[in-house]
PDB file of N, CA and C in Angstrom:
ATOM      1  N   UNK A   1      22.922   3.272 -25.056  1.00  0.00           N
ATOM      2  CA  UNK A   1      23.037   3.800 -23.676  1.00  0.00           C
ATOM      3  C   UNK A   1      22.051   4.946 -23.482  1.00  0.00           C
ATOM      4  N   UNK A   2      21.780   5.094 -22.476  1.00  0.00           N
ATOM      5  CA  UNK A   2      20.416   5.939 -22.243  1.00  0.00           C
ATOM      6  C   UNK A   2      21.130   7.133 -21.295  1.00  0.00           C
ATOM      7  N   UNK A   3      21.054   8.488 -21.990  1.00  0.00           N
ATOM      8  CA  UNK A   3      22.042   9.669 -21.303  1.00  0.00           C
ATOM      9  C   UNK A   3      20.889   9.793 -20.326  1.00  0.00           C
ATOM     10  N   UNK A   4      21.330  10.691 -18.960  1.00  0.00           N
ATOM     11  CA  UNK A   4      20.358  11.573 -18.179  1.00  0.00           C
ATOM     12  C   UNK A   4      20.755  12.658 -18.641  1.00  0.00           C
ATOM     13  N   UNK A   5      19.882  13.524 -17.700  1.00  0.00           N
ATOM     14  CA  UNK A   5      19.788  14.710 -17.966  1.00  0.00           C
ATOM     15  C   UNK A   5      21.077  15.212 -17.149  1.00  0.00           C
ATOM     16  N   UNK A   6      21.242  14.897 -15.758  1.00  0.00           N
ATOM     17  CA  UNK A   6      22.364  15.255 -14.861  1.00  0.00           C
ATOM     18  C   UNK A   6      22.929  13.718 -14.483  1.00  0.00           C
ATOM     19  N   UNK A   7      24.094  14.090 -14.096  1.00  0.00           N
ATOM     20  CA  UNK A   7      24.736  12.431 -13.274  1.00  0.00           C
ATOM     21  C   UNK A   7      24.077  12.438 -11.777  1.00  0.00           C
ATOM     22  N   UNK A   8      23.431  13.417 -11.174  1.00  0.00           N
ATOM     23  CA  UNK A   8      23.113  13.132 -10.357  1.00  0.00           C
ATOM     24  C   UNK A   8      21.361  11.909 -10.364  1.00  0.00           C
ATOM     25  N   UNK A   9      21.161  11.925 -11.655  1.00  0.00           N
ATOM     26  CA  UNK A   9      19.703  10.619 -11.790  1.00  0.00           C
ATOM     27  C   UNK A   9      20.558   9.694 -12.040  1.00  0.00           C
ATOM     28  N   UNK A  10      22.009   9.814 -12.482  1.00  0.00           N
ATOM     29  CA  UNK A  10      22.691   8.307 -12.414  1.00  0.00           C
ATOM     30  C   UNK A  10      22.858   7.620 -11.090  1.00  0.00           C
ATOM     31  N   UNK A  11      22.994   8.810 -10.335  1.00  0.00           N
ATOM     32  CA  UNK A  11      23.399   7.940  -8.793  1.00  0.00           C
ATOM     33  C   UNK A  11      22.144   7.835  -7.954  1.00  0.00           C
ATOM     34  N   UNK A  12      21.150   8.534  -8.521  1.00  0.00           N
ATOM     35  CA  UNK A  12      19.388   8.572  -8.076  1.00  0.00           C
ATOM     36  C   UNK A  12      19.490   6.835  -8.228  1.00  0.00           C
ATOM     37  N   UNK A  13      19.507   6.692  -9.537  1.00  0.00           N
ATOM     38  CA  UNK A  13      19.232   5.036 -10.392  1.00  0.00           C
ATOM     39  C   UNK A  13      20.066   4.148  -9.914  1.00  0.00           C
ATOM     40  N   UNK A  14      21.338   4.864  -9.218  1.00  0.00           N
ATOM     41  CA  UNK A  14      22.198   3.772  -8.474  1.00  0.00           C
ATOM     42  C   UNK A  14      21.786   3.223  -7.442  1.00  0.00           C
ATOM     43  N   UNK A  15      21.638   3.910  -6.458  1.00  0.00           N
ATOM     44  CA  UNK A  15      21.000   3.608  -5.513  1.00  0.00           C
ATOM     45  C   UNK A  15      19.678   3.106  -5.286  1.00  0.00           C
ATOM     46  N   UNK A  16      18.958   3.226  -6.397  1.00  0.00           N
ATOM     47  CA  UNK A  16      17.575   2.221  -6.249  1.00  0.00           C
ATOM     48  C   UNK A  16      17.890   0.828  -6.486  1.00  0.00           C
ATOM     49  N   UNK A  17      18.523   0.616  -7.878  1.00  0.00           N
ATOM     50  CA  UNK A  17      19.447  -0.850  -8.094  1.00  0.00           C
ATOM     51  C   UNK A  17      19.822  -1.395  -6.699  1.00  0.00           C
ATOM     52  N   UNK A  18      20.404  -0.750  -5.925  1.00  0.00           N
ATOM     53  CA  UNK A  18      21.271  -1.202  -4.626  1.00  0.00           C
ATOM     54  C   UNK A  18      19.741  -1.492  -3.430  1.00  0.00           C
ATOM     55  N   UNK A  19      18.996  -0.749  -3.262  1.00  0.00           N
ATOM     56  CA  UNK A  19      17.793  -0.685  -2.559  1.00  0.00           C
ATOM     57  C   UNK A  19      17.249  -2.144  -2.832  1.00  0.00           C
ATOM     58  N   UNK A  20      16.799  -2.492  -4.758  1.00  0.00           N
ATOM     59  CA  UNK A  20      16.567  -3.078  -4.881  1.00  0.00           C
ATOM     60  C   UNK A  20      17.114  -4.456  -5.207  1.00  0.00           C
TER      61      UNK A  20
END
């Protein structure tokens, strides 16, 4: 599993998934 730095690049990365 690949940590971030904050959960907020988890929901950055969520929402691109969803974009894309």
């Amino acid at each position: 599993m690949i940590i971030l730095k904050s959960r907020r690049e988890i929901d950055i990365m969520r929402e691109a998934n969803q974009i894309v």
